[in-house]
N, C-alpha and C. Protein backbone atom coordinates (compact mmCIF):
# COMPACT_ATOMS: atom_id res chain seq x y z
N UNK A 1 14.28 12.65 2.08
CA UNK A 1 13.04 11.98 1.77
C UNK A 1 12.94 11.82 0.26
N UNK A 2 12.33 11.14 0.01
CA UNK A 2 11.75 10.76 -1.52
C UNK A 2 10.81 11.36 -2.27
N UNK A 3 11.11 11.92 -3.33
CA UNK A 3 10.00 12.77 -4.19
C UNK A 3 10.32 12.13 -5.29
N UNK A 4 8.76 12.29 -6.02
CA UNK A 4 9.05 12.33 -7.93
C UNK A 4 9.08 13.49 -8.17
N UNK A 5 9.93 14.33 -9.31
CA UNK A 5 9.80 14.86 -10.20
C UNK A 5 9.87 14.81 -11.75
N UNK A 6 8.67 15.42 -11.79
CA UNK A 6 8.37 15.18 -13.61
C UNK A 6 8.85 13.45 -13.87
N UNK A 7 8.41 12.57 -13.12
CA UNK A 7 8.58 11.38 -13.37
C UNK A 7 9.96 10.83 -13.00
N UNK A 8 10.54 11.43 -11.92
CA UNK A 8 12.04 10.86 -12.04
C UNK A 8 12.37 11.47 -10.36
N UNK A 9 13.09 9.77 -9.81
CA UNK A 9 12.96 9.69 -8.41
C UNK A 9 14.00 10.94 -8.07
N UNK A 10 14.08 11.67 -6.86
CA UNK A 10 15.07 12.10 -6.12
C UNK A 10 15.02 12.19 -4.48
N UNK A 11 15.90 12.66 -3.99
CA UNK A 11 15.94 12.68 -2.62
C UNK A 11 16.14 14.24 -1.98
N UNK A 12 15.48 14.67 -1.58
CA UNK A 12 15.84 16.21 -0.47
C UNK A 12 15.58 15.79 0.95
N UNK A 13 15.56 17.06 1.42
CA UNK A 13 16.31 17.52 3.11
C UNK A 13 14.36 17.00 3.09
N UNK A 14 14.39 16.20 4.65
CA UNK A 14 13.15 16.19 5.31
C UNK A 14 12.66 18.30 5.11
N UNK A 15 10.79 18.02 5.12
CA UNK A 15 10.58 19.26 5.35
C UNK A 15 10.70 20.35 4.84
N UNK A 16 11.06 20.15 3.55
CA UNK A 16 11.34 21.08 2.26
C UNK A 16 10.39 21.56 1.57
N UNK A 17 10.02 22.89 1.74
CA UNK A 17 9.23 23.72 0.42
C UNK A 17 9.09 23.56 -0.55
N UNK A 18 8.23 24.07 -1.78
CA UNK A 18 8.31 23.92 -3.27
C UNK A 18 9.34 25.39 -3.00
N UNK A 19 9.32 26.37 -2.27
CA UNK A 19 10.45 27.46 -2.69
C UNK A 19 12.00 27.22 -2.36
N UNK A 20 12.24 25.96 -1.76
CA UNK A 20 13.20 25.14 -1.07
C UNK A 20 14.07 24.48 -2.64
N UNK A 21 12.84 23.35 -2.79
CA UNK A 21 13.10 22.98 -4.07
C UNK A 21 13.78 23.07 -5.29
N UNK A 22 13.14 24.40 -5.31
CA UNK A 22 13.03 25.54 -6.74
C UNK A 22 15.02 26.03 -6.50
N UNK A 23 15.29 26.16 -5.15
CA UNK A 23 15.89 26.54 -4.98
C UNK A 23 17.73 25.39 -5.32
N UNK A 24 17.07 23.95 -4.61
CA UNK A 24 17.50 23.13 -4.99
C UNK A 24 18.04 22.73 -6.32
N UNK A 25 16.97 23.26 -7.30
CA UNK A 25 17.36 22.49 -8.44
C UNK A 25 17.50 24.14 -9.10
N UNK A 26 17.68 24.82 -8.56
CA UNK A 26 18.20 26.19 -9.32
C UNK A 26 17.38 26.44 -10.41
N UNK A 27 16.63 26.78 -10.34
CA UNK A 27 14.95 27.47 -11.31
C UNK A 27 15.09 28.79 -10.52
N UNK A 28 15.78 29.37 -9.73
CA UNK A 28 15.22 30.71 -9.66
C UNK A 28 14.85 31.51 -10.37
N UNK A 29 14.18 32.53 -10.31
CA UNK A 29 13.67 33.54 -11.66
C UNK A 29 13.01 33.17 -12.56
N UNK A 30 12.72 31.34 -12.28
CA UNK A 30 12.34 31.38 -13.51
C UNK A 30 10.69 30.98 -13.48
N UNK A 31 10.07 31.52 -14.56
CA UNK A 31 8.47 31.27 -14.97
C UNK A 31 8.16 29.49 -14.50
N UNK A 32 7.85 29.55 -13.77
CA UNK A 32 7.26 27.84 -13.58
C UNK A 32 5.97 27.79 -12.77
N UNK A 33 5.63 26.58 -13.23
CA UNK A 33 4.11 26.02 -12.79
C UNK A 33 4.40 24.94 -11.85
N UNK A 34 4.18 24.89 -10.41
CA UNK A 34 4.43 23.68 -10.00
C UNK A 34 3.12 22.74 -9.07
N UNK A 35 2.50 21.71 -9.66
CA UNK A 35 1.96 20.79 -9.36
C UNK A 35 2.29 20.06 -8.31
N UNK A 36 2.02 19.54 -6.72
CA UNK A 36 2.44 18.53 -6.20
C UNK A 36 0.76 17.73 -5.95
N UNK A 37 1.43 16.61 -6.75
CA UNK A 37 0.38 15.46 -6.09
C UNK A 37 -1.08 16.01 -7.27
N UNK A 38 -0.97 16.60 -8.10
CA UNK A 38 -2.24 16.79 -9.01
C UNK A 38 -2.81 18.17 -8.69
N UNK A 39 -1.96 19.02 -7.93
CA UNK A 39 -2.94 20.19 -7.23
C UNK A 39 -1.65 21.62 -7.45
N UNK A 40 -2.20 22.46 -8.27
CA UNK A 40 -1.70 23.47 -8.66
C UNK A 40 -1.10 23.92 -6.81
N UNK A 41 0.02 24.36 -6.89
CA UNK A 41 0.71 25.52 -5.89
C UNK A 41 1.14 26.93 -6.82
N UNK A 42 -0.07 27.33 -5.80
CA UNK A 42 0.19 28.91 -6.44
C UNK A 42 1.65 29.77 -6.20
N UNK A 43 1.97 30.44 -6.69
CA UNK A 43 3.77 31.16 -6.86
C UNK A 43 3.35 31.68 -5.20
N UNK A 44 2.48 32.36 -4.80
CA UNK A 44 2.33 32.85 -3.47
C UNK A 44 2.41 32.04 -2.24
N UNK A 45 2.53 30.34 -2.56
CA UNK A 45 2.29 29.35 -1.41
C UNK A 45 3.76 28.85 -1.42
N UNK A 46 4.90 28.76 -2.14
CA UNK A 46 6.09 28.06 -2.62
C UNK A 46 7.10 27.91 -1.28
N UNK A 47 6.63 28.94 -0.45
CA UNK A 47 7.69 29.29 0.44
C UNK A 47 6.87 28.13 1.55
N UNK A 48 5.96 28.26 1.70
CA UNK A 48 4.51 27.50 2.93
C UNK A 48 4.29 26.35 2.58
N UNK A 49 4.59 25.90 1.71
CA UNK A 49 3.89 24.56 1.18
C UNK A 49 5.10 23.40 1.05
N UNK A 50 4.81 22.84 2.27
CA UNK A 50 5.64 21.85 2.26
C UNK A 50 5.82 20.13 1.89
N UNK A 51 6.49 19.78 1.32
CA UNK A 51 6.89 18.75 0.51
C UNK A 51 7.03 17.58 1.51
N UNK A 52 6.44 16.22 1.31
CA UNK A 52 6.12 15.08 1.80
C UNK A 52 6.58 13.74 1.32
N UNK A 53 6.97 12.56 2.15
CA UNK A 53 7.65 12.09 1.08
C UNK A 53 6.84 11.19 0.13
N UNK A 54 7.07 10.64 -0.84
CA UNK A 54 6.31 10.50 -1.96
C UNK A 54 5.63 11.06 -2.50
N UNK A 55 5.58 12.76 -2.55
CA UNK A 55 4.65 13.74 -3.53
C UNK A 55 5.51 12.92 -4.86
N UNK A 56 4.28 13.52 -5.65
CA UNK A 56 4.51 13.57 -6.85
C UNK A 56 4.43 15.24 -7.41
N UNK A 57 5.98 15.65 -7.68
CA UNK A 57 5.82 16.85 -8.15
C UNK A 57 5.97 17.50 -9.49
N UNK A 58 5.12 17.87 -10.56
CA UNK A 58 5.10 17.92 -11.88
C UNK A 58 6.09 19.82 -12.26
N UNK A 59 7.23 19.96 -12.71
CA UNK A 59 7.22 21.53 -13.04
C UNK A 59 7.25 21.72 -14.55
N UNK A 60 6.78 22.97 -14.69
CA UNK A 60 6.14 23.09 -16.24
C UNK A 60 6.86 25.09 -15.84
N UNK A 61 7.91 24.84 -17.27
CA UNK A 61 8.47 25.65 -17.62
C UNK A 61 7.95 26.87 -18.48
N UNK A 62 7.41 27.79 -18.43
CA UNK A 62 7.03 28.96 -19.07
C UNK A 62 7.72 29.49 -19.85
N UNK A 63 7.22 29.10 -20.95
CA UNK A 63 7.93 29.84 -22.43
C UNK A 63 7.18 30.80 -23.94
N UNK A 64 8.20 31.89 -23.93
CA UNK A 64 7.35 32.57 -24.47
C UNK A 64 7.52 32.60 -25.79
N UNK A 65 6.79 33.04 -26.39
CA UNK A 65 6.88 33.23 -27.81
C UNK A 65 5.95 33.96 -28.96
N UNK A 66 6.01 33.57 -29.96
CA UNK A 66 4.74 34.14 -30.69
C UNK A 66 4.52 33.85 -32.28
């Protein structure tokens, strides 16, 4: 199916998670924020929350510093 991310088309497996995803594009471990469609998914929903085609999905990388 068809998704945006961060503005840029791709294709995954029908029925895919944001923890699917994550997994897809190899972000494990890592600090991220992920948006589908304008609506925060909390780190606790990633595994439940399943991906549709044409979401729009925004990820925002957590970086630290000081």
């Amino acid at each position: 199916m068809h998704i945006t991310i961060n503005a840029q088309a791709h294709n995954i497996a029908e029925n895919s998670s944001v923890a699917e995803l994550i997994e897809i594009l190899a972000l494990q471990n890592k600090r991220l924020a992920i948006e589908v469609n304008q609506e925060l998914v909390p780190r606790s929903l990633f595994s439940s929350h399943q991906l549709h085609q044409d979401d729009q999905v925004e990820i925002v990388h957590a970086i630290g510093g000081g």
